[in-house]
Protein backbone atom coordinates (compact mmCIF):
# COMPACT_ATOMS: atom_id res chain seq x y z
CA UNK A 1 147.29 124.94 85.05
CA UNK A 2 145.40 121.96 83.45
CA UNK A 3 144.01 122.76 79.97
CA UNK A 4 141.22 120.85 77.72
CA UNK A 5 143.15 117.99 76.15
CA UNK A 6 145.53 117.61 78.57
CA UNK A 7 146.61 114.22 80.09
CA UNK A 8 145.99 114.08 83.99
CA UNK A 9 146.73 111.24 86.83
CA UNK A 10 143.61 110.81 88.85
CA UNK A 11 144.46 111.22 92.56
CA UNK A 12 142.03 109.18 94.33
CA UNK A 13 140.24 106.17 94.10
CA UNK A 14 136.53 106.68 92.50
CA UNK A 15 135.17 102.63 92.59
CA UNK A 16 131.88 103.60 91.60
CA UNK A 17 133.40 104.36 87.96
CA UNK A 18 135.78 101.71 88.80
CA UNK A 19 138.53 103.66 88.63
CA UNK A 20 141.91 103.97 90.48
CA UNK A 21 144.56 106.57 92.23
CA UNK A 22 147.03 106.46 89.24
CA UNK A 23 144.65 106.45 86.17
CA UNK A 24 145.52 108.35 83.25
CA UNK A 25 142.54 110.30 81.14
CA UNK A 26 141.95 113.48 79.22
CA UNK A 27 140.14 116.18 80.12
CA UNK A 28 137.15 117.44 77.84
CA UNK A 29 136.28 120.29 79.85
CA UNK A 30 137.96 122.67 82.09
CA UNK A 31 134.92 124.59 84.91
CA UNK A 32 135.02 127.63 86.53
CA UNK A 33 139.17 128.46 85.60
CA UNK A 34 140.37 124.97 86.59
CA UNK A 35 138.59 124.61 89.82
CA UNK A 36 137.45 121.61 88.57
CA UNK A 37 137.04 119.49 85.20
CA UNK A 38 135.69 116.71 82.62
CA UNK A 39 137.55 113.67 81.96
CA UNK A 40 137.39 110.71 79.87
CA UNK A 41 139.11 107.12 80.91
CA UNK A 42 139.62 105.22 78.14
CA UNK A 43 141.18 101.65 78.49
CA UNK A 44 144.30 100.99 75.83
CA UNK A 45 142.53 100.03 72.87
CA UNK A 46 139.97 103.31 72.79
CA UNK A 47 136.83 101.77 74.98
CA UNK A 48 135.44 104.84 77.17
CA UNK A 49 135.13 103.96 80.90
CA UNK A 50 134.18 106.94 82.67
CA UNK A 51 133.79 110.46 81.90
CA UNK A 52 133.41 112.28 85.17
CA UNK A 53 134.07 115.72 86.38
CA UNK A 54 135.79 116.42 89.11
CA UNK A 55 137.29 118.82 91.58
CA UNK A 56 140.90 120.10 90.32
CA UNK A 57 142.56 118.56 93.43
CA UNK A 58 141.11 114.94 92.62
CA UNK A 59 143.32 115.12 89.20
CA UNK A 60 147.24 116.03 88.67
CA UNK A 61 149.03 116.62 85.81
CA UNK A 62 151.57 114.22 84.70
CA UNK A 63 154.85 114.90 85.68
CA UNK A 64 157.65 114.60 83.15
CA UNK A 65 159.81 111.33 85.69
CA UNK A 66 156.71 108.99 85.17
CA UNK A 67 155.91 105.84 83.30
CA UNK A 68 152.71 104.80 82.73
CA UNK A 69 151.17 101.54 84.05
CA UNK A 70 148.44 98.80 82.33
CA UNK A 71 145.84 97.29 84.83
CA UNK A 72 142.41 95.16 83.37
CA UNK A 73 139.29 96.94 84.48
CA UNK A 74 135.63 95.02 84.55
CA UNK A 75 134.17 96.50 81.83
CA UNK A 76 130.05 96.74 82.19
């Protein structure tokens, strides 16, 4: 079960926050016993991107065979 603090991999695409399938954040906020929660994207160097909440199947935990990834994002 995802707790607050946790590190998640976002599962789908969400372009309107410009974010991608495969984005690492933290969640800040765990609703209704994990049916969904609040996350923060942050690029590498601390900027905030997005902080949305979503449905718990839109984010995954990380599992323990992955390596994260760097991509730019268009920053607003």
């Amino acid at each position: 079960m995802i707790k607050e603090l946790d590190s998640v991999v976002l599962a789908a695409d969400l372009p309107k926050e410009g974010l991608a399938a495969g984005d690492i954040g933290t969640v800040v906020l765990v609703h209704d016993g994990g049916k969904g929660c609040t996350v923060e994207f942050m690029t590498l160097t601390g900027n905030t991107i997005a902080v949305v909440t979503l449905l718990g199947t839109q984010v995954r935990p990380i599992a323990k065979d992955e390596i994260a990834h760097a991509r730019p994002v268009a920053l607003a």
